[in-house]
C-alpha atoms as a PDB file:
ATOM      1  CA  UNK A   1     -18.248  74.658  23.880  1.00  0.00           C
ATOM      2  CA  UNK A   2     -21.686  74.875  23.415  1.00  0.00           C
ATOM      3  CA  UNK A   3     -23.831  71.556  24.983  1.00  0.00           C
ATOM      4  CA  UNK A   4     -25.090  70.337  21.056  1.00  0.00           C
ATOM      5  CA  UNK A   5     -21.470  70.168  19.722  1.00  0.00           C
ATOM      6  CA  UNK A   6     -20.201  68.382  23.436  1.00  0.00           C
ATOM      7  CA  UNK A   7     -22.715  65.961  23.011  1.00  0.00           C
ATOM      8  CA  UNK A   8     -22.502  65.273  19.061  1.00  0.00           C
ATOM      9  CA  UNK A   9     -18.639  64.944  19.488  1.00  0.00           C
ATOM     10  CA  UNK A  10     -19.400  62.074  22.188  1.00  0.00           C
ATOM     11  CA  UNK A  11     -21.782  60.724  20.042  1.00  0.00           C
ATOM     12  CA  UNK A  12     -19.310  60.156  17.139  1.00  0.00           C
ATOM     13  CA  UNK A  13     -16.664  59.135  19.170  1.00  0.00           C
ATOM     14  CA  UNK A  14     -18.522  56.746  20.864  1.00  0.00           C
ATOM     15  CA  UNK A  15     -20.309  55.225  17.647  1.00  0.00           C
ATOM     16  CA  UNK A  16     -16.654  55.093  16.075  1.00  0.00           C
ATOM     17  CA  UNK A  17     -14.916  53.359  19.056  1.00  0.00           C
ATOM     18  CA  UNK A  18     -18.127  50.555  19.084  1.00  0.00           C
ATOM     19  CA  UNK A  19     -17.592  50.196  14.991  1.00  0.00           C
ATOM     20  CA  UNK A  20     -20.976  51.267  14.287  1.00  0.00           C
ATOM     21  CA  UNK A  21     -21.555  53.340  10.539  1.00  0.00           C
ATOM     22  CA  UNK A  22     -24.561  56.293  11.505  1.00  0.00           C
ATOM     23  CA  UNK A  23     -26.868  54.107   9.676  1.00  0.00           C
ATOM     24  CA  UNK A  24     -26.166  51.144  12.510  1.00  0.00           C
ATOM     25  CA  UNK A  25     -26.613  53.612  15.504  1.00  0.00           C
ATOM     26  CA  UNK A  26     -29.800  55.346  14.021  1.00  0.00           C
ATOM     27  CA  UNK A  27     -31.607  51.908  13.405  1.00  0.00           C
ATOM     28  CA  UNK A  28     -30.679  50.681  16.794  1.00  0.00           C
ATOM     29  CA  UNK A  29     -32.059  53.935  18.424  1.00  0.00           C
ATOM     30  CA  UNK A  30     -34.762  54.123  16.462  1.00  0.00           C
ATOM     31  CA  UNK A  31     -33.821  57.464  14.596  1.00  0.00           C
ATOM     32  CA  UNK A  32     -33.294  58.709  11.280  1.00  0.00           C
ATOM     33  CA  UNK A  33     -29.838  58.989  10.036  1.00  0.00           C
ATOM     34  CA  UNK A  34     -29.893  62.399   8.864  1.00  0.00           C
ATOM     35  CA  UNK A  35     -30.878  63.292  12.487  1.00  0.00           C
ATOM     36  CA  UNK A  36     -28.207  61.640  13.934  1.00  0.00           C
ATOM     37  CA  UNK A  37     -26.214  63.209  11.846  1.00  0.00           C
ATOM     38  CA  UNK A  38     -27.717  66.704  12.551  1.00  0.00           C
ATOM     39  CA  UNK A  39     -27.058  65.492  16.447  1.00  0.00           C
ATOM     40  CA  UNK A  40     -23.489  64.491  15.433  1.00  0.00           C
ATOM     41  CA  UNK A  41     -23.172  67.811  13.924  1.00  0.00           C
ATOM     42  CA  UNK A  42     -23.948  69.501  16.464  1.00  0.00           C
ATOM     43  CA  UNK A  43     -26.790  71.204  14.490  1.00  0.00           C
ATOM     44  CA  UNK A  44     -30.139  69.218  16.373  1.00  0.00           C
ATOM     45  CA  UNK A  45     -31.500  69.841  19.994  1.00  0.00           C
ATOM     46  CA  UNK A  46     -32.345  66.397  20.659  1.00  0.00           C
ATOM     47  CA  UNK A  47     -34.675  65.385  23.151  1.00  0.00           C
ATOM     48  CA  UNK A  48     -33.877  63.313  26.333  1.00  0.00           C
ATOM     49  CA  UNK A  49     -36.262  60.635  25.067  1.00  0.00           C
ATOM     50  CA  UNK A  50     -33.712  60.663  22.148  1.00  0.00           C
ATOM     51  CA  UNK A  51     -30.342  60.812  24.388  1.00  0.00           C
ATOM     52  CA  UNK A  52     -31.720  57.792  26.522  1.00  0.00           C
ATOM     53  CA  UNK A  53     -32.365  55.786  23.184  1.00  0.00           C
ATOM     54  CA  UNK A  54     -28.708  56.819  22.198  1.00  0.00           C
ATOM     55  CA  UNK A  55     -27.369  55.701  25.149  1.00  0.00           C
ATOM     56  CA  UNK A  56     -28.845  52.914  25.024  1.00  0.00           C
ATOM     57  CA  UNK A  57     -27.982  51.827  21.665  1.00  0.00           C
ATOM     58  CA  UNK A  58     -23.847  52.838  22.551  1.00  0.00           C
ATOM     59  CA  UNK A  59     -24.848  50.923  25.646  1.00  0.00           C
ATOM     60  CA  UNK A  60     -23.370  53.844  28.013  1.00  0.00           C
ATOM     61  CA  UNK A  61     -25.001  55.754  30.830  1.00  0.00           C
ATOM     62  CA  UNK A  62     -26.556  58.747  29.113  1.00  0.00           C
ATOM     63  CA  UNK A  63     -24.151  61.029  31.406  1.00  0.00           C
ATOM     64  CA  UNK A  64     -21.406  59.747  28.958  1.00  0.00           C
ATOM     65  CA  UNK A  65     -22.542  61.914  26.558  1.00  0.00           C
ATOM     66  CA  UNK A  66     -21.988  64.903  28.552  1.00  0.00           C
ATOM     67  CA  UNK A  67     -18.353  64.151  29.224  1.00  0.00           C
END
């Protein structure tokens, strides 16, 4: 599995399991919803200024997302 879709799967999965719509996680990360979305997807390269902010937001150590 390539790293993009590992990390968008977690990203879902842990937005879903915290209750949180795309629109709640991207305002609380400070991101646009379509590129969560594209991140989600598996379809964005985000950076790790963005997978800190994500992490942050899920409240997780960013290593979560490479589970």
């Amino acid at each position: 599995m390539r790293w993009e879709d590992r990390v968008g799967a977690n990203v879902r999965r842990l937005r879903r399991a915290k209750g949180l719509s795309q629109e709640a996680l991207a305002h609380e990360a400070g991101m646009a919803m379509r590129y969560l979305a594209g991140i989600e997807r598996g379809e964005e390269n985000p950076s790790l200024v963005f997978l800190v902010k994500l992490a942050e937001a899920l409240e997780i150590h960013p290593a979560r997302l490479f589970d």
